[in-house]
N, C-alpha and C. Protein backbone atom coordinates (compact mmCIF):
# COMPACT_ATOMS: atom_id res chain seq x y z
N UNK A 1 16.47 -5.97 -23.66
CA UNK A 1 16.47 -4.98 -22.59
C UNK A 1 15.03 -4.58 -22.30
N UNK A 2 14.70 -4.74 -21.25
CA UNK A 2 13.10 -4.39 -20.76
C UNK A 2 12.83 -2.77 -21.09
N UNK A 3 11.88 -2.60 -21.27
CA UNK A 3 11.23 -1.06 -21.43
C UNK A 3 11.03 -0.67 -20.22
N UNK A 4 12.18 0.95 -20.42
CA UNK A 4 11.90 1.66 -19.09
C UNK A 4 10.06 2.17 -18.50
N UNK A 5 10.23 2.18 -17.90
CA UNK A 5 8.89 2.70 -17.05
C UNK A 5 8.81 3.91 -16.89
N UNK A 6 7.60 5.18 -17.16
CA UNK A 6 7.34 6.27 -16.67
C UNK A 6 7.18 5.95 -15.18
N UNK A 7 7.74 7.38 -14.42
CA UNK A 7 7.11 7.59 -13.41
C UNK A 7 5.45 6.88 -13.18
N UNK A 8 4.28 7.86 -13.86
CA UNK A 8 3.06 8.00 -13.82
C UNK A 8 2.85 6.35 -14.27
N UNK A 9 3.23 5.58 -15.04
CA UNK A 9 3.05 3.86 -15.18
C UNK A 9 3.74 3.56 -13.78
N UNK A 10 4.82 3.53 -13.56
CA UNK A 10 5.09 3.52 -11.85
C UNK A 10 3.86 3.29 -10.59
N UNK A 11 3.98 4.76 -10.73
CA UNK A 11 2.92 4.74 -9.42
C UNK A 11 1.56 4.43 -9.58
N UNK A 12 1.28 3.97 -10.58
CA UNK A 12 -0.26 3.68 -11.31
C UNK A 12 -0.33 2.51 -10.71
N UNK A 13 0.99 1.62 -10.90
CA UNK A 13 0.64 0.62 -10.65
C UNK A 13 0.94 0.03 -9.44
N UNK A 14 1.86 0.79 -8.58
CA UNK A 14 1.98 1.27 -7.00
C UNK A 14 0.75 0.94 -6.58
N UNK A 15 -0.24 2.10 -6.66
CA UNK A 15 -1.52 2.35 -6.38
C UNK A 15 -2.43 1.25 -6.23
N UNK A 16 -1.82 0.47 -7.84
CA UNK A 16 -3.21 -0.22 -7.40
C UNK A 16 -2.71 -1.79 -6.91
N UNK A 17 -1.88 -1.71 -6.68
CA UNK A 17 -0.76 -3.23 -5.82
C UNK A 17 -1.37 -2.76 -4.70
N UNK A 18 -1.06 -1.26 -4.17
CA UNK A 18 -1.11 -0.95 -2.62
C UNK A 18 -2.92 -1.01 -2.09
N UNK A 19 -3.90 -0.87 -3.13
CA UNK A 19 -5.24 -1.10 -2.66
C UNK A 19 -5.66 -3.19 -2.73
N UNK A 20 -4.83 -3.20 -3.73
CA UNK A 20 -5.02 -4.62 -3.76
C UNK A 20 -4.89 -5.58 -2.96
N UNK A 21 -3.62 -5.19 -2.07
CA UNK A 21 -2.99 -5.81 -1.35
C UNK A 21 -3.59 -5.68 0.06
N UNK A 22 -4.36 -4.44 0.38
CA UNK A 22 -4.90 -4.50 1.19
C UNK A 22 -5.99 -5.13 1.31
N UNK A 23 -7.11 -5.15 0.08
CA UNK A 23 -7.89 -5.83 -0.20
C UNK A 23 -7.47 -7.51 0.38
N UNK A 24 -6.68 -8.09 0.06
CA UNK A 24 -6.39 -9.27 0.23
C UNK A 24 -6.03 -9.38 2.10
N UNK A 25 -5.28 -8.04 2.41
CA UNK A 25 -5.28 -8.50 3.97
C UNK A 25 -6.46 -8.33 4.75
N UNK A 26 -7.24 -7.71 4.31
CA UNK A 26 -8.41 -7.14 4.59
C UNK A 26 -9.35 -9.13 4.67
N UNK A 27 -9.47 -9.17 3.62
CA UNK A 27 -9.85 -10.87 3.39
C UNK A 27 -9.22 -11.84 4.22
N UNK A 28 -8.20 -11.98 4.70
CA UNK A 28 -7.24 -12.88 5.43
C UNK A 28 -7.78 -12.80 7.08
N UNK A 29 -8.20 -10.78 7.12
CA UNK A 29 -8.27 -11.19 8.37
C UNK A 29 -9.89 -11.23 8.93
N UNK A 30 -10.79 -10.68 7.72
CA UNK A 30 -12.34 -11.40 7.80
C UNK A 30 -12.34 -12.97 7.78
N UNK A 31 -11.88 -13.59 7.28
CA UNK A 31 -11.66 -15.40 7.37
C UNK A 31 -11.27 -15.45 8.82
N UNK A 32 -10.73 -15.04 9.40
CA UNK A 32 -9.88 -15.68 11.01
C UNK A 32 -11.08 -14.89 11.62
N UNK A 33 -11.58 -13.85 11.52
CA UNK A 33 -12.96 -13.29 12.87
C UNK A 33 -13.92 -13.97 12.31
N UNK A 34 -14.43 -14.80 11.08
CA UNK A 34 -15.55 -16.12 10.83
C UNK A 34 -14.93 -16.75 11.84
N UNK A 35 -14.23 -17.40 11.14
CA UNK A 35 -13.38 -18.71 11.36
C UNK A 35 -13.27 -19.14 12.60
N UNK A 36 -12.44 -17.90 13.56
CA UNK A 36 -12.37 -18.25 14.87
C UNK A 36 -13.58 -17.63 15.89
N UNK A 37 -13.82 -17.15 15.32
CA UNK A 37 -14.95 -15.73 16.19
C UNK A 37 -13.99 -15.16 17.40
N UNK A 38 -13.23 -14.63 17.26
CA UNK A 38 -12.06 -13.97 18.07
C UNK A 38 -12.16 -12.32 17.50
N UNK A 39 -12.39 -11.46 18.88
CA UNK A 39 -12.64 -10.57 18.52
C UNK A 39 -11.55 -9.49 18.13
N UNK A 40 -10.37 -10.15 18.44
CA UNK A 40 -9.45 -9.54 18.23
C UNK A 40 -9.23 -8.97 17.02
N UNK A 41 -9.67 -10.00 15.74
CA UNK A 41 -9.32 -9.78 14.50
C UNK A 41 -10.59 -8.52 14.14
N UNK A 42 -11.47 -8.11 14.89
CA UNK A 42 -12.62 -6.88 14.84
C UNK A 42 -11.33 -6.02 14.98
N UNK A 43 -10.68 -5.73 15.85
CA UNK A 43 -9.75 -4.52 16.34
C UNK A 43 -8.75 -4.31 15.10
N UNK A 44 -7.99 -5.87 14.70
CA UNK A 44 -7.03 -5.53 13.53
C UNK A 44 -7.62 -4.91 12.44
N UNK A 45 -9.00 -5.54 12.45
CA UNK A 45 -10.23 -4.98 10.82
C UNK A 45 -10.61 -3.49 10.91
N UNK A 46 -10.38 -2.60 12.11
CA UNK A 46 -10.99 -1.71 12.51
C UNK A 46 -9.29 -0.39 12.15
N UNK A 47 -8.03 -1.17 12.36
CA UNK A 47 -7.23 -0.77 11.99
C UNK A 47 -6.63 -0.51 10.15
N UNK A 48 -6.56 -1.49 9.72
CA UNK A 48 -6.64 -1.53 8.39
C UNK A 48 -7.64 -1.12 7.49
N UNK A 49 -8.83 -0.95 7.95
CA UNK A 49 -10.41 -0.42 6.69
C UNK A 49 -9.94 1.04 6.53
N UNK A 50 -9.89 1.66 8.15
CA UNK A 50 -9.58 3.12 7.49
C UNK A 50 -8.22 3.73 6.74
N UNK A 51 -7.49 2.75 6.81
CA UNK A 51 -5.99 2.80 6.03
C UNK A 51 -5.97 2.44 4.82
N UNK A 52 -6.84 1.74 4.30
CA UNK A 52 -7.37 1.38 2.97
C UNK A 52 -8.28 2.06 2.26
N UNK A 53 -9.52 2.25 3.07
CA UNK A 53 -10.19 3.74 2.39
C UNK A 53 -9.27 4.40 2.02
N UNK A 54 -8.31 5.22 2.75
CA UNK A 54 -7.47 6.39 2.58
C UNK A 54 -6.44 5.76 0.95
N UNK A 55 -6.16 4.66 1.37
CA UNK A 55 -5.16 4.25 -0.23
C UNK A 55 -6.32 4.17 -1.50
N UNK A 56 -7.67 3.77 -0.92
CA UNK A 56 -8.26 3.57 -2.28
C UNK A 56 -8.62 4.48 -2.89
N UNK A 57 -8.94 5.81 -1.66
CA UNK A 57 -9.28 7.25 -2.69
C UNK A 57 -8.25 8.14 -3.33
N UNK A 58 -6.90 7.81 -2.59
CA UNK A 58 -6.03 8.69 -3.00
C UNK A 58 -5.70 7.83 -4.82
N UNK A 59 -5.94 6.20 -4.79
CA UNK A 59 -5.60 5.06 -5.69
C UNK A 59 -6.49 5.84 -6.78
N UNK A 60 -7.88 6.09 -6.30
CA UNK A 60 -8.74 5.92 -7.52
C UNK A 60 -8.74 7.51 -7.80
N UNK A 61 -8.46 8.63 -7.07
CA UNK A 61 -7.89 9.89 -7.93
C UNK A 61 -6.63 9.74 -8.89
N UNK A 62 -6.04 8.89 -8.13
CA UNK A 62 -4.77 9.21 -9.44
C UNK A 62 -5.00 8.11 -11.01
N UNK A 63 -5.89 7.43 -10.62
CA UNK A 63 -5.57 6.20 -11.80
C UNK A 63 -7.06 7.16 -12.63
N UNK A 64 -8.03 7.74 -12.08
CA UNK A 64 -8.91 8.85 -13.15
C UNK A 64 -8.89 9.90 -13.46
N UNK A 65 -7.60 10.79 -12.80
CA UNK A 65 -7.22 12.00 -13.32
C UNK A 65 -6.57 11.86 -14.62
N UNK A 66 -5.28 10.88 -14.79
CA UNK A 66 -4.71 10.34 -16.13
C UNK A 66 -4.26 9.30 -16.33
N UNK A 67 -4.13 9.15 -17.24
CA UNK A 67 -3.15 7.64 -17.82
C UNK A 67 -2.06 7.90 -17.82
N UNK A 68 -1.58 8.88 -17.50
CA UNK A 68 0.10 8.55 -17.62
C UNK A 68 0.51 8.52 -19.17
N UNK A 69 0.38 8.41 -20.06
CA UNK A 69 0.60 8.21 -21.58
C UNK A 69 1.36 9.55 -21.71
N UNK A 70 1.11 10.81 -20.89
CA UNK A 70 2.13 11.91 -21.44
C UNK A 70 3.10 12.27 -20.71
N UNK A 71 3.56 11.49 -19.86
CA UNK A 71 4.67 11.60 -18.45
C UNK A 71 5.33 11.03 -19.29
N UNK A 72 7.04 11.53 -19.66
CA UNK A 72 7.93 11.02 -20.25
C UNK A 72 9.21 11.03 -18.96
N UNK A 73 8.88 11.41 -18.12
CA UNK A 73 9.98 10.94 -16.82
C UNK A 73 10.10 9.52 -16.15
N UNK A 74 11.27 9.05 -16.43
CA UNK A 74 11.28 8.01 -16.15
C UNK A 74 12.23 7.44 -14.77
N UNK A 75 11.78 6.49 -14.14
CA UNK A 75 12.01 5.97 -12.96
C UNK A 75 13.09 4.88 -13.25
N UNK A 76 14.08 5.15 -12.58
CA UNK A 76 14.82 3.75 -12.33
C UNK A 76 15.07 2.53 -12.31
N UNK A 77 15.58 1.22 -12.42
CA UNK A 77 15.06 0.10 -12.07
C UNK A 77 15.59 -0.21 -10.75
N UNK A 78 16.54 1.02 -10.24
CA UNK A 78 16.94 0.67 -8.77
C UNK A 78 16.21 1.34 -7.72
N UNK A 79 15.65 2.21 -8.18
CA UNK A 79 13.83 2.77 -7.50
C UNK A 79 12.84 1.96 -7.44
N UNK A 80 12.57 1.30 -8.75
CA UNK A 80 12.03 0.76 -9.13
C UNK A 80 11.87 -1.00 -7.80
N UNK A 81 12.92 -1.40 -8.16
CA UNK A 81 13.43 -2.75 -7.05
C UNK A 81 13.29 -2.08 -5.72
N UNK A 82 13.82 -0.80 -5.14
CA UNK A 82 13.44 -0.30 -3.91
C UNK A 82 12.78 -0.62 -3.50
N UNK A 83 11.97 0.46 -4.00
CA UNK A 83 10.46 0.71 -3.93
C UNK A 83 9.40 -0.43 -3.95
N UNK A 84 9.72 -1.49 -4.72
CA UNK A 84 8.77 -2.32 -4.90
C UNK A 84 9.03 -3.60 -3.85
N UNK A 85 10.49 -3.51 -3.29
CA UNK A 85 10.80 -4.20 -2.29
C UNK A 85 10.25 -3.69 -0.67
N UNK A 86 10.32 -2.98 -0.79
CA UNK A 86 9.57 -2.45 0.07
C UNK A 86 8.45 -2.33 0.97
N UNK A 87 7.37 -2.35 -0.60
CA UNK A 87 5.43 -2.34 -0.56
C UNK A 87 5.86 -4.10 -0.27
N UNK A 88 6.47 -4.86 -1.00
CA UNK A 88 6.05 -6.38 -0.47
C UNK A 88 6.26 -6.48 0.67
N UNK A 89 7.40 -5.94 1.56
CA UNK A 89 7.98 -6.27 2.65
C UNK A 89 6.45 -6.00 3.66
N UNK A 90 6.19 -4.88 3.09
CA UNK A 90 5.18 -4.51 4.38
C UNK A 90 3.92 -5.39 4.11
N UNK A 91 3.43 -5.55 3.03
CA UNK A 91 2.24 -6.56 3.15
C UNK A 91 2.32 -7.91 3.11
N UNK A 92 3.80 -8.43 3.20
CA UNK A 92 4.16 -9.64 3.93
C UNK A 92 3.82 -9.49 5.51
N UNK A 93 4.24 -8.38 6.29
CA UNK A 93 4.23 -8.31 7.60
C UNK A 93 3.00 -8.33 7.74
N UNK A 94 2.01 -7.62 7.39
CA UNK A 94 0.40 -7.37 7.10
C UNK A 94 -0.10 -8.95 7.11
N UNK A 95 0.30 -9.55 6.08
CA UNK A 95 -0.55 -10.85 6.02
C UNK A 95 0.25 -11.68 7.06
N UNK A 96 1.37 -11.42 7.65
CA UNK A 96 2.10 -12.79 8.67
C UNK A 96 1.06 -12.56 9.54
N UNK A 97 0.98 -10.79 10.41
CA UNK A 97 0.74 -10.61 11.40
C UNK A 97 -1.00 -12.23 11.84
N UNK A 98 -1.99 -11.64 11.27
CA UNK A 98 -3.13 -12.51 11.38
C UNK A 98 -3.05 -13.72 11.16
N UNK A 99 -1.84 -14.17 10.31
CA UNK A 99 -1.52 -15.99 10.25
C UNK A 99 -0.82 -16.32 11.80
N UNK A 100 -0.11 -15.42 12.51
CA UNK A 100 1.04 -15.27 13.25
C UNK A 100 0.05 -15.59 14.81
N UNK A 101 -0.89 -14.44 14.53
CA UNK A 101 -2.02 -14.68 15.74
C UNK A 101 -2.79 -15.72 15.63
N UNK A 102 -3.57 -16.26 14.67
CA UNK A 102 -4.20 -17.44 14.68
C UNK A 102 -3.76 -18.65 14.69
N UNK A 103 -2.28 -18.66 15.06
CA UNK A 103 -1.72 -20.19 15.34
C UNK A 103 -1.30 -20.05 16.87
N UNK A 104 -1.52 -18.62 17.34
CA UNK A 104 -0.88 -18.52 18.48
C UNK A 104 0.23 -18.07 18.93
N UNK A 105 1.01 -17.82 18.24
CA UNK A 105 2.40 -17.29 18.06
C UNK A 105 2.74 -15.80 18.06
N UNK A 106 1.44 -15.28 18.68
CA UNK A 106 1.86 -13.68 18.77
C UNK A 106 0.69 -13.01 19.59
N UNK A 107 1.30 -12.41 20.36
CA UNK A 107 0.63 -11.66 21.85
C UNK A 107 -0.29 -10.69 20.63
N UNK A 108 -1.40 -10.86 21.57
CA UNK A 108 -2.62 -9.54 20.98
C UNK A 108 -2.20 -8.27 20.83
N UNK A 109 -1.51 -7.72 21.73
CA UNK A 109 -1.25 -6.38 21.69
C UNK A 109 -0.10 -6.23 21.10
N UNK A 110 1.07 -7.08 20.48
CA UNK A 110 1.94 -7.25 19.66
C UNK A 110 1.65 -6.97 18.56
N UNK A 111 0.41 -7.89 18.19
CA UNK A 111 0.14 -7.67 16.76
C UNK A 111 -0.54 -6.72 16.37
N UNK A 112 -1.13 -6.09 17.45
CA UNK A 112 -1.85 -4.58 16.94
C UNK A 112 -0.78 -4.15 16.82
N UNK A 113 0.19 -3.74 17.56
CA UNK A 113 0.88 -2.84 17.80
C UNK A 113 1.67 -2.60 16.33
N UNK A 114 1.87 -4.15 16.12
CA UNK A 114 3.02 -4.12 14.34
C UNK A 114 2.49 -3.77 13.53
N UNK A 115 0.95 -4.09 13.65
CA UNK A 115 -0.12 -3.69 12.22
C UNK A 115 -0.48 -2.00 12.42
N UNK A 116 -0.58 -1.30 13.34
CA UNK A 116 -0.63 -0.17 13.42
C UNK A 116 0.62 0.92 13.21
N UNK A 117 1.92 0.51 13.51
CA UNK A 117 3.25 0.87 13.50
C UNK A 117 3.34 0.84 11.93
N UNK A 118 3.25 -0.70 11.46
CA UNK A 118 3.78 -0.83 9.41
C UNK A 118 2.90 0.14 9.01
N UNK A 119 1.59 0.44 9.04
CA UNK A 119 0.62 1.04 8.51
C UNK A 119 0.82 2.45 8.38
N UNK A 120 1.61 3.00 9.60
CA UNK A 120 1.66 4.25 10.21
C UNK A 120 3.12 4.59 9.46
N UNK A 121 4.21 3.50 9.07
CA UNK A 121 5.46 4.36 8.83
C UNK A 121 5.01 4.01 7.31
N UNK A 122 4.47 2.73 6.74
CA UNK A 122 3.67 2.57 5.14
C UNK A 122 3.21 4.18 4.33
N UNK A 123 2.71 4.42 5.28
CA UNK A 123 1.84 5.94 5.26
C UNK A 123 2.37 7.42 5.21
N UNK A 124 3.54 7.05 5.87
CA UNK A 124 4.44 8.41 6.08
C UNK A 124 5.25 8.28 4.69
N UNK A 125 5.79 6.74 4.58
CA UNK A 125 7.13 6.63 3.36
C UNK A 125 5.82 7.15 1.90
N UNK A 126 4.86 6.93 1.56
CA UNK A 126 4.10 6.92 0.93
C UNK A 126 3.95 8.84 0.73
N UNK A 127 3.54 8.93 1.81
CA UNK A 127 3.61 10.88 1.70
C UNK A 127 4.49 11.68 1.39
N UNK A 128 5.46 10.95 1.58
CA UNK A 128 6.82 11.48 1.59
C UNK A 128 7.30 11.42 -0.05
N UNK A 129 6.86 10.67 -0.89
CA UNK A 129 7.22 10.43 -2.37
C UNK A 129 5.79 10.88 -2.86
N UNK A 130 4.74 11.01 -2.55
CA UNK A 130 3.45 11.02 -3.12
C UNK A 130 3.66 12.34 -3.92
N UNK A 131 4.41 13.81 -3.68
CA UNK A 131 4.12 14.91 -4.69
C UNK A 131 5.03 14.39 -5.89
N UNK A 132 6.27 13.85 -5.20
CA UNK A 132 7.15 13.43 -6.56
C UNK A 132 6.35 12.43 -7.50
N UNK A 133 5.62 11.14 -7.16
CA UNK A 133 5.33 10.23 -7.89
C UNK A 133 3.36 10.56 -8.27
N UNK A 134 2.85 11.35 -7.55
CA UNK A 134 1.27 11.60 -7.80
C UNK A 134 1.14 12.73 -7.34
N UNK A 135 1.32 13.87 -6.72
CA UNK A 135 1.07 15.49 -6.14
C UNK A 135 1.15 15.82 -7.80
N UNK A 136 2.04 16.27 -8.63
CA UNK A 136 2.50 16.92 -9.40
C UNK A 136 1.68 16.93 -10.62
N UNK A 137 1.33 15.25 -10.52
CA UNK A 137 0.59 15.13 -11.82
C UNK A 137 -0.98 15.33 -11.60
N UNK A 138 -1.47 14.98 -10.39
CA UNK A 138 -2.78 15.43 -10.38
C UNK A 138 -3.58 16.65 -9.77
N UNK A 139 -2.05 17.43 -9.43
CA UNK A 139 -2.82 18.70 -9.30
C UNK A 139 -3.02 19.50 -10.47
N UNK A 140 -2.16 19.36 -11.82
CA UNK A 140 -2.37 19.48 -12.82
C UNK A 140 -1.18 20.68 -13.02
N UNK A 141 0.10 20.29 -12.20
CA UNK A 141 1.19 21.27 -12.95
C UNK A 141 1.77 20.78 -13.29
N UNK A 142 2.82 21.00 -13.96
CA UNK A 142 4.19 20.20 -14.99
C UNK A 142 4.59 19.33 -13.83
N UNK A 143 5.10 18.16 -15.02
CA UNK A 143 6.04 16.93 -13.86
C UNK A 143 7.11 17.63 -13.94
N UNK A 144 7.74 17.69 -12.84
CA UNK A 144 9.02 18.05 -12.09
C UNK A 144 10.23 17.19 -13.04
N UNK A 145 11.40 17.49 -13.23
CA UNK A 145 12.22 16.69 -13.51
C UNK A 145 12.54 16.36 -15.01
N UNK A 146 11.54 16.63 -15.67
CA UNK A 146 11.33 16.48 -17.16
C UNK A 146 10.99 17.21 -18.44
């Protein structure tokens, strides 16, 4: 039987999937504005940097405030599968979108439009769990629930 997961191991590692992952779309879509010199992929790069700043500072407050080692609340594995189905879904769409445009297969203003839309509801679902899974623990009051 696998070892349950804390919350705070949870979203630790949320955090740093969700900077990583951007990192990597971030890379996908600097290769296609070399690659093609299409300025389009400036506009998608101009969309995603400041959406990634924002994950990497909120990423790197929570992973140096604590380790998680004293959070004994534990998360689901059907949260767990949710949740984690989820973050892939959207940085699948993230990395199609710039494969999707550089073969041709997707109107310019389409693909802003999807990369700004995932980013924008990414962001809300993210706020929306952030006191339950990181508010609580790094403002420094008791975890909720436990």
């Amino acid at each position: 039987m696998a070892r349950p997961h804390s919350r705070a191991e949870f979203s630790r590692n949320l955090a740093l999937f969700s900077v990583l992952a951007h990192l990597a779309v971030i890379a996908v879509i600097v290769f296609f504005l070399v690659s093609r010199g299409d300025p389009f992929f400036l506009d998608l790069l101009l969309i995603v940097v400041p959406v990634t700043a924002a994950y990497f500072l909120a990423a790197l407050t929570w992973l140096s405030v604590d380790d998680g080692r004293s959070d004994r609340r534990k998360i689901s594995p059907q949260a767990r599968i949710a949740i984690g189905a989820v973050v892939l879904a959207v940085f699948a769409v993230l990395l199609a979108v710039p494969i999707a445009k550089s073969t041709g297969d997707l109107a310019a203003e389409t693909a802003k439009l999807t990369v700004g839309g995932v980013e924008t509801v990414f962001g809300a679902a993210l706020a929306m769990i952030a006191k339950e899974f990181f508010g609580a623990r790094i403002a420094g009051s008791k975890p909720q629930g436990g």
